[in-house]
Protein backbone atom coordinates (compact mmCIF):
# COMPACT_ATOMS: atom_id res chain seq x y z
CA UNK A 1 0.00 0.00 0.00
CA UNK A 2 1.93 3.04 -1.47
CA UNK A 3 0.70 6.82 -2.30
CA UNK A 4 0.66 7.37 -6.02
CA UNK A 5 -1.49 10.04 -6.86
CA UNK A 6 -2.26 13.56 -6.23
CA UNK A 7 -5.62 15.86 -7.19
CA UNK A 8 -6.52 19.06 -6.08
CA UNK A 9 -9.63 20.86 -7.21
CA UNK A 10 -9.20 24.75 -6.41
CA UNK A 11 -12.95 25.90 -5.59
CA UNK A 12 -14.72 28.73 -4.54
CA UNK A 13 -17.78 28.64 -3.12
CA UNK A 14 -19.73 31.70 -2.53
CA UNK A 15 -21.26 32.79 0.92
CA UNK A 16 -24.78 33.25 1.81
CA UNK A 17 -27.35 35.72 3.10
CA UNK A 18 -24.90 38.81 5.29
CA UNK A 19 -21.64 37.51 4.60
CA UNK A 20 -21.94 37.22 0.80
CA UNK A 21 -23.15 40.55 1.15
CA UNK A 22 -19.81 41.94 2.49
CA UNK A 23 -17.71 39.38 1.39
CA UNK A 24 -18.77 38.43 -2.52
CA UNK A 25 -15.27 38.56 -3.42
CA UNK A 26 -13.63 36.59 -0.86
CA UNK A 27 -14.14 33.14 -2.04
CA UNK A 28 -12.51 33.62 -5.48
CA UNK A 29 -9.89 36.00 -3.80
CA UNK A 30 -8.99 33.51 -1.28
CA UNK A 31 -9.79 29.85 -2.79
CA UNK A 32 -9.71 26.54 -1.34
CA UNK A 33 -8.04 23.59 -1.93
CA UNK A 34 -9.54 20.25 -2.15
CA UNK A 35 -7.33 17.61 -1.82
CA UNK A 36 -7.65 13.82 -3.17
CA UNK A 37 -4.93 11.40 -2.50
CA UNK A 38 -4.88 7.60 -3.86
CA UNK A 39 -2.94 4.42 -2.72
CA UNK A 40 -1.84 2.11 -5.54
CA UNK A 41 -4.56 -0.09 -4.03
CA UNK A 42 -7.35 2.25 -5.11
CA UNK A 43 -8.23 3.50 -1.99
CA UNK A 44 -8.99 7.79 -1.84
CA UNK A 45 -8.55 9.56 0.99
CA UNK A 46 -9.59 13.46 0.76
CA UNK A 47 -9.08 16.58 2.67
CA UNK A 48 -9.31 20.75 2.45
CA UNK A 49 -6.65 23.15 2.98
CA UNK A 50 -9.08 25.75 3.56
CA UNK A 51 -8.99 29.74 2.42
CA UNK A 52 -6.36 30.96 1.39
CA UNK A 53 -4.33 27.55 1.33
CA UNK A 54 -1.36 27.20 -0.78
CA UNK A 55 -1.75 25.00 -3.68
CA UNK A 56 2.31 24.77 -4.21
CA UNK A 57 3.00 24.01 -0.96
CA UNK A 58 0.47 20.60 -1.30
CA UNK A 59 2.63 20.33 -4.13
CA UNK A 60 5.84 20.45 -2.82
CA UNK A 61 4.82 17.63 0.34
CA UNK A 62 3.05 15.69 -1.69
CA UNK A 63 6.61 14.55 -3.57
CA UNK A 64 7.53 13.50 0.00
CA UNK A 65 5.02 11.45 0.64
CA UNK A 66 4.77 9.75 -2.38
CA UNK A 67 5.59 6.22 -2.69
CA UNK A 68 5.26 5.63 1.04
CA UNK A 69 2.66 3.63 2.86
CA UNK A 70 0.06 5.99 4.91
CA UNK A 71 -0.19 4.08 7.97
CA UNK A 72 3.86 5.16 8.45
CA UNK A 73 3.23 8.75 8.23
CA UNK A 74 2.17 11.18 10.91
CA UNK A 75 -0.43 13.41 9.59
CA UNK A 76 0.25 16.44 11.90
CA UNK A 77 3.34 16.96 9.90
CA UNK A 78 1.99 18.01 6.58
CA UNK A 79 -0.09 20.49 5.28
CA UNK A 80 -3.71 20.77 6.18
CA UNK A 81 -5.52 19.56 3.47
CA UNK A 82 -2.58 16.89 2.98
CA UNK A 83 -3.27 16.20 6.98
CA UNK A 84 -6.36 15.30 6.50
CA UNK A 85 -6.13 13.12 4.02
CA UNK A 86 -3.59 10.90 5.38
CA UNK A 87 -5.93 10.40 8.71
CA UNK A 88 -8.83 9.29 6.25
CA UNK A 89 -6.51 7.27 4.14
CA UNK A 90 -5.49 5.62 7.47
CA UNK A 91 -8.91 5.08 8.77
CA UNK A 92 -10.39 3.35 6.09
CA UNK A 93 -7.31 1.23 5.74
CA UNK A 94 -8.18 0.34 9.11
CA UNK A 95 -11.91 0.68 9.24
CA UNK A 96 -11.71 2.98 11.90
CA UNK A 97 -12.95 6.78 12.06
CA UNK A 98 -10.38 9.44 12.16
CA UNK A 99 -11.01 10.14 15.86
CA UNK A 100 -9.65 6.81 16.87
CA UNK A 101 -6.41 7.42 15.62
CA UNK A 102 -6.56 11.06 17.31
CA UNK A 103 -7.48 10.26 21.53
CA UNK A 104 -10.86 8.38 23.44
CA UNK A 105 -14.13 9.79 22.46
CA UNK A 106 -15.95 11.58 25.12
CA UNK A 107 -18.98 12.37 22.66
CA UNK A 108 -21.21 11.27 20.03
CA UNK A 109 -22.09 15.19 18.93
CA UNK A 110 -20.03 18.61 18.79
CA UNK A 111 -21.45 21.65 19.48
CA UNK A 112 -21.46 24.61 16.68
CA UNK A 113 -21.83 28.59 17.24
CA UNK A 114 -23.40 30.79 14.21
CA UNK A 115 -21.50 33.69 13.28
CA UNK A 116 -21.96 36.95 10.97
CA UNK A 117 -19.42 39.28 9.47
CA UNK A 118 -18.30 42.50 11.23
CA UNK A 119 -19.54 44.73 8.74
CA UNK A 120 -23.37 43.56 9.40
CA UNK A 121 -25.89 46.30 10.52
CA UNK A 122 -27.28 46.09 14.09
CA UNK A 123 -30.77 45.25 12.02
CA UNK A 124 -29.06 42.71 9.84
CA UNK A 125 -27.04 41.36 12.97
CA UNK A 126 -30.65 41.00 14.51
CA UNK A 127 -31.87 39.70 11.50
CA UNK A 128 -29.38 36.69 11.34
CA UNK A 129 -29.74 36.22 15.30
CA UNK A 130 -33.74 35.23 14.48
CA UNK A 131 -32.30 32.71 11.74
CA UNK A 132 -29.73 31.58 14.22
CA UNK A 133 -32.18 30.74 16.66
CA UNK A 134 -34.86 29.24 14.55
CA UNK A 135 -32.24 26.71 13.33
CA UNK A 136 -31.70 25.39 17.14
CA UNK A 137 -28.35 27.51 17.93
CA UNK A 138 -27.31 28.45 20.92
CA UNK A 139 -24.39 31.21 20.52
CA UNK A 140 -23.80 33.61 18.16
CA UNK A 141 -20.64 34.80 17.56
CA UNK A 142 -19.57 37.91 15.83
CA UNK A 143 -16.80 40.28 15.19
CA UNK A 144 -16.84 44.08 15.89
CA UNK A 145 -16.66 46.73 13.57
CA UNK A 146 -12.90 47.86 12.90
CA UNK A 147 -13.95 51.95 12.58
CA UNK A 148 -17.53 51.88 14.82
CA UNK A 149 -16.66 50.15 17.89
CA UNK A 150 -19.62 52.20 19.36
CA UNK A 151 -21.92 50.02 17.18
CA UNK A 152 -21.27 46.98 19.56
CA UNK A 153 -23.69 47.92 22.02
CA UNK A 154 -26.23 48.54 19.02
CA UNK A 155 -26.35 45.32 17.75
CA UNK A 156 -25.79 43.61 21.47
CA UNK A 157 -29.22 45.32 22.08
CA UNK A 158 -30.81 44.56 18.90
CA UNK A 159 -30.07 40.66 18.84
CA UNK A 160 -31.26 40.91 22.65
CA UNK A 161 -34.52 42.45 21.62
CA UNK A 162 -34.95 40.05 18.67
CA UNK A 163 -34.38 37.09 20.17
CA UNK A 164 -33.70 37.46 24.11
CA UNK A 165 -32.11 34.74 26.27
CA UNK A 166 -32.31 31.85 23.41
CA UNK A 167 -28.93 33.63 22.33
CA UNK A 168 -25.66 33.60 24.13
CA UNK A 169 -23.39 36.67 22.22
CA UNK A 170 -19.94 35.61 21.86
CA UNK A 171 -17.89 38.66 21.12
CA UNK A 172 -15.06 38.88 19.40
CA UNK A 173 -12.85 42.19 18.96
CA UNK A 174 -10.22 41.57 16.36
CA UNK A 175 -9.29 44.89 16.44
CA UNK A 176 -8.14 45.42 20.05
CA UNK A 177 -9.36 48.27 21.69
CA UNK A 178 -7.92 50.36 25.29
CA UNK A 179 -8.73 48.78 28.83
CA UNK A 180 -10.80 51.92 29.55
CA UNK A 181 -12.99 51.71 26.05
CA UNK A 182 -13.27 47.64 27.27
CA UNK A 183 -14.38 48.65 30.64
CA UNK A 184 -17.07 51.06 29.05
CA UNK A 185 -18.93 48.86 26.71
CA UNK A 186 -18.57 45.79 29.30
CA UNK A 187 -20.59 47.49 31.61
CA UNK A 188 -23.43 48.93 29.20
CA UNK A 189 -23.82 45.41 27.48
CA UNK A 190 -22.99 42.84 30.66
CA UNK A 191 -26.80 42.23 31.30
CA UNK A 192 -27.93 41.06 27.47
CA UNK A 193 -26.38 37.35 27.92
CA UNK A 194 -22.96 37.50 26.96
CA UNK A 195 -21.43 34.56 26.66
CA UNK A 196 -17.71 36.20 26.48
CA UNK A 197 -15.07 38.93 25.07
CA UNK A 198 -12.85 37.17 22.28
CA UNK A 199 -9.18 39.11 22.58
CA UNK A 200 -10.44 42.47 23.64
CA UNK A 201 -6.95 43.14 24.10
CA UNK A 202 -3.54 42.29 23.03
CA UNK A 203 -2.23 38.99 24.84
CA UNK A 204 0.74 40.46 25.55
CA UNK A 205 -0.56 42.62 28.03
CA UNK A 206 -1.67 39.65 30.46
CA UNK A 207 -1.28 41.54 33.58
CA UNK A 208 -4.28 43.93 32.27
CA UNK A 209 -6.44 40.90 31.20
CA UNK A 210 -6.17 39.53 34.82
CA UNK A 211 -7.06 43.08 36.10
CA UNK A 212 -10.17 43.11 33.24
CA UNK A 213 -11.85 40.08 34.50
CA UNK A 214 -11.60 41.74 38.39
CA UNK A 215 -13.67 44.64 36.45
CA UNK A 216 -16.37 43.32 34.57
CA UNK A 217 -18.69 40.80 35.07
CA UNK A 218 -18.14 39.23 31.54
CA UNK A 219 -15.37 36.13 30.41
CA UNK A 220 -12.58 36.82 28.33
CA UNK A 221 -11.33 34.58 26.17
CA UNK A 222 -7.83 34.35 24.12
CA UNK A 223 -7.81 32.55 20.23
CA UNK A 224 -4.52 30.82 20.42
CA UNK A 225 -2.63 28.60 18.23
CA UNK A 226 -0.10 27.10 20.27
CA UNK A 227 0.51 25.03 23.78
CA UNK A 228 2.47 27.41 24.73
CA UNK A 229 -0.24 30.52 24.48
CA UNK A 230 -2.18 27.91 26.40
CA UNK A 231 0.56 27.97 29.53
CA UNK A 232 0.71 31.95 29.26
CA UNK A 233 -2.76 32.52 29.86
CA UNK A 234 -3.55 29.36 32.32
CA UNK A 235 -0.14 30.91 34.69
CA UNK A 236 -1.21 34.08 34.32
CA UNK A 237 -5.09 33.02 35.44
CA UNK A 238 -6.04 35.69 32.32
CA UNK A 239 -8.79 34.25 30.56
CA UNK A 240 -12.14 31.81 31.47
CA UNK A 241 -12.29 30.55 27.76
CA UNK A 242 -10.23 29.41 24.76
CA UNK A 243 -10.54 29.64 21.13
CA UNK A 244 -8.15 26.68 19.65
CA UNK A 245 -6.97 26.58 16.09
CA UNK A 246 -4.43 23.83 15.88
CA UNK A 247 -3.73 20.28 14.39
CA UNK A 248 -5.17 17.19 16.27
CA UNK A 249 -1.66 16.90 18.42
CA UNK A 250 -1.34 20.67 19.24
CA UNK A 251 -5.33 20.16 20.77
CA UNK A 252 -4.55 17.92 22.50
CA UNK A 253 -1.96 19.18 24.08
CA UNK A 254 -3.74 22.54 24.73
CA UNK A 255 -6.24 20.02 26.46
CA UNK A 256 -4.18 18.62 28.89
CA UNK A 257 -2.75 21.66 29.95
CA UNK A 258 -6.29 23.20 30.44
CA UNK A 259 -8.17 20.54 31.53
CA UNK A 260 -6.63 20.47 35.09
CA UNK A 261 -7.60 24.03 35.52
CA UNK A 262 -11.21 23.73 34.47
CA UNK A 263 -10.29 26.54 31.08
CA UNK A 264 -13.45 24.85 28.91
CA UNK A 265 -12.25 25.10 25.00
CA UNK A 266 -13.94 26.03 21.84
CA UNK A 267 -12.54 24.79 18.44
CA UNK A 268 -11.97 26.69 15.38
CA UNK A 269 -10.86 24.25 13.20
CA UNK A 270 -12.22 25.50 9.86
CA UNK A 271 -13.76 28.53 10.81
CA UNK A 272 -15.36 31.17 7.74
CA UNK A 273 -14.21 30.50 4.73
CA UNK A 274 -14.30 26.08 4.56
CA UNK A 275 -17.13 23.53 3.50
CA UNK A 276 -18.29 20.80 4.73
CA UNK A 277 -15.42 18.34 4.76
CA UNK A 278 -13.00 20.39 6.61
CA UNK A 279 -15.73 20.47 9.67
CA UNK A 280 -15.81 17.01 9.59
CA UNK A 281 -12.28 17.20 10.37
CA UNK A 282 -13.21 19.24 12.94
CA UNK A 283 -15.84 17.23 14.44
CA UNK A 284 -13.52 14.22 14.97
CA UNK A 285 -11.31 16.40 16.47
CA UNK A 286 -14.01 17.68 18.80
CA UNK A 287 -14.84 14.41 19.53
CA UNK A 288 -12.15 13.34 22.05
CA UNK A 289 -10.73 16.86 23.34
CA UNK A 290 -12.24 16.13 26.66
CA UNK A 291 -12.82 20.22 27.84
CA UNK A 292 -13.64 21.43 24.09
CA UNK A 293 -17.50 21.90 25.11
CA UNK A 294 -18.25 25.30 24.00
CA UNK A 295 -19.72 25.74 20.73
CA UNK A 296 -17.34 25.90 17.96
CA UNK A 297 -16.31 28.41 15.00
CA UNK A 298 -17.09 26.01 12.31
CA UNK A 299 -19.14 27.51 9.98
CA UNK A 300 -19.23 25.28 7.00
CA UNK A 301 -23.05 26.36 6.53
CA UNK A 302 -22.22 29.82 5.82
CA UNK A 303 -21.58 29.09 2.06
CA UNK A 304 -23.97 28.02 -0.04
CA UNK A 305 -22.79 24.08 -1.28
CA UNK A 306 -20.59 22.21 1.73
CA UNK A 307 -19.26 19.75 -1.56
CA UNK A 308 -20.48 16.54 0.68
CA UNK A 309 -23.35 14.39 -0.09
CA UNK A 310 -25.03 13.88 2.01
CA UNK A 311 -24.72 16.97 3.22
CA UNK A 312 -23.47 17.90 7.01
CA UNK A 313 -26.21 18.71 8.84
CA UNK A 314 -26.25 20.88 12.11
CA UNK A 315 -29.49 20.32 14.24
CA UNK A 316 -30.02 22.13 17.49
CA UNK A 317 -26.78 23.48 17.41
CA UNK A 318 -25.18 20.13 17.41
CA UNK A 319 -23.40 18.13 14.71
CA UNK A 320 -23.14 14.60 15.02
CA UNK A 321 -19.32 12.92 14.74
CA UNK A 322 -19.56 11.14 11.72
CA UNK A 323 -18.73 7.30 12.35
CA UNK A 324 -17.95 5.14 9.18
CA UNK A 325 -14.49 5.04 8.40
CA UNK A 326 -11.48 8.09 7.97
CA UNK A 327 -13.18 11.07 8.00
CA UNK A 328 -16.78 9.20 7.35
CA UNK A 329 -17.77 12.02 4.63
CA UNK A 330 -18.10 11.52 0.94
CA UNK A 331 -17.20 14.43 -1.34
CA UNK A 332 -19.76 15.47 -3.90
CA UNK A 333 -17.46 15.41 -7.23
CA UNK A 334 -20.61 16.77 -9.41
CA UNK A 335 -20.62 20.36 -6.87
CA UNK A 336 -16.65 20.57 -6.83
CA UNK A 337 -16.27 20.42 -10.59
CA UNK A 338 -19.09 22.93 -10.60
CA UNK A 339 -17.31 25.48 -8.06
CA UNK A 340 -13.89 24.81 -9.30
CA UNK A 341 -11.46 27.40 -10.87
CA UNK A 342 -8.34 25.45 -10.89
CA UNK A 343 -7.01 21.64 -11.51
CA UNK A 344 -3.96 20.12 -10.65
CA UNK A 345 -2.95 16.34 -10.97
CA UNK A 346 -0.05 14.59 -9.51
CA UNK A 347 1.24 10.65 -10.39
């Protein structure tokens, strides 16, 4: 059992309803990489690099792998979309799903948080809150606006008024602002069910993010990438939440630094920007981080085709871990040939 073959179909897939609104161009600005690797046995596994990803770079790994047997690689050293691939290869030559070969599952089901762009109007942010809802989620997360910070308490108010308590707002700066200006809009929005502050401020400055949560009555929360952002912000007790983009291994290790200090973990795995097989990915990877039970930034069903069939279905707020073997999701070849813009074929 030897890799001999390399395809990747370079899509984009447009966004729906707010974000295609703000964001038409992104998706053909930023493509993504779908990724199909054979054995000389027949056997396909498939993965996405995701927006943005780097078509030579796939390339350029894919020489190393070739010719080698999958089940003596270790997937968290290659490229994402590569990655991926390699686990599902691996799976199905073992008939297991991915998540066996990543940790124990400690659930059946991941939870998943809506989102909307940062751009959106407080009526539009209301507007998608309403759709949120009526589609069984439970958090919405959204970014702030990079020159109208002051609209933050607008559309805090308006989702609260469209939709009440059936929301948790998960709030993510992205454009950090001063401790006072945090302070401020803490205390005019801290009673409309906030579920948390993403990165209000820079992590550097841990010694004010200690001093924030003594202020204000809402969590913070650091995105981090790394174990070792993980160890800054458990020492420095700065945050109640974190947002985890990171391979399998990198989770995991995130997770066992966290877990003994009760930090509960959200993943953003795929994020904006990915279909549906990327957040199956994500979902196996949910599966056995033991403290990942916040709802996660994977947001497959923000663009209008996830490229799966059947397609990955989110009820409730919840996505079921998909159980046949390697990643357990079948692309749908007819909807990637029909949102592809590029072709590349290895042998």
């Amino acid at each position: 059992m030897k890799i001999e073959k390399l395809e990747v179909h370079v899509v984009a897939v447009p966004y729906v309803r707010v974000v295609k609104k703000y964001r038409p161009k992104e998706p053909f600005e930023r493509p993504d990489p779908i990724v199909r690797v054979w054995n000389d046995d027949g056997l396909c596994g498939i993965g996405e690099s995701g927006r943005g990803g780097s078509v030579e770079e796939i390339r350029r790994q894919f020489k190393i792998i070739k010719g080698k047997n999958p089940l003596d690689l270790y997937p968290n050293d290659y490229e994402s979309g590569l990655m991926q691939a390699i686990y599902d290869l691996q799976g199905k030559a073992l008939g297991w799903p991915a998540y066996r070969l990543m940790g124990r599952k400690v659930r059946d089901k991941v939870p998943m948080a809506f989102w909307t762009v940062e751009l959106a109007t407080p009526e539009e942010t209301a507007a998608e809150a309403l759709y949120a809802v009526e589609r069984g989620f439970k958090v919405f997360k959204w970014h702030t606006h990079p020159t109208r910070p002051e609209t933050t308490v607008e559309r805090v108010k308006a989702i609260y008024d469209a939709v009440g308590d059936d929301l948790a707002i998960r709030i993510d700066r992205g454009y950090p602002w001063t401790f006072a200006f945090t302070v401020k809009i803490a205390r005019q929005i801290e009673r409309y069910n906030i579920e948390c502050f993403e990165d209000p401020l820079p992590h550097k400055s841990v010694g004010l993010y200690r001093m924030l949560r003594s202020k204000i009555d809402i969590p913070l929360a650091w995105h981090i990438h790394s174990a070792e952002e993980a160890l800054v912000a458990v020492k420095n007790e700065a945050v109640d939440y974190l947002n985890v983009s990171a391979k399998p291994d990198v989770v995991s290790d995130i997770s066992a630094i966290t877990t003994p200090e009760r930090v509960s973990l959200w993943l953003q795995i795929s994020g904006i920007g990915c279909t549906g097989l990327k957040d199956a990915f994500a979902a196996h990877i949910g599966a056995v981080t033991e403290n990942a039970t916040l709802p996660g930034d994977n947001l497959h069903f923000l663009k209008e085709n996830d490229l799966l069939k059947p397609h990955l279905k989110v009820k409730d707020g919840f996505m079921d871990v998909p159980e046949k073997p390697g990643l357990g999701v079948e692309l749908d070849m007819e909807a990637v040939k029909d949102y592809r813009i590029d072709y590349i074929i290895e042998t």
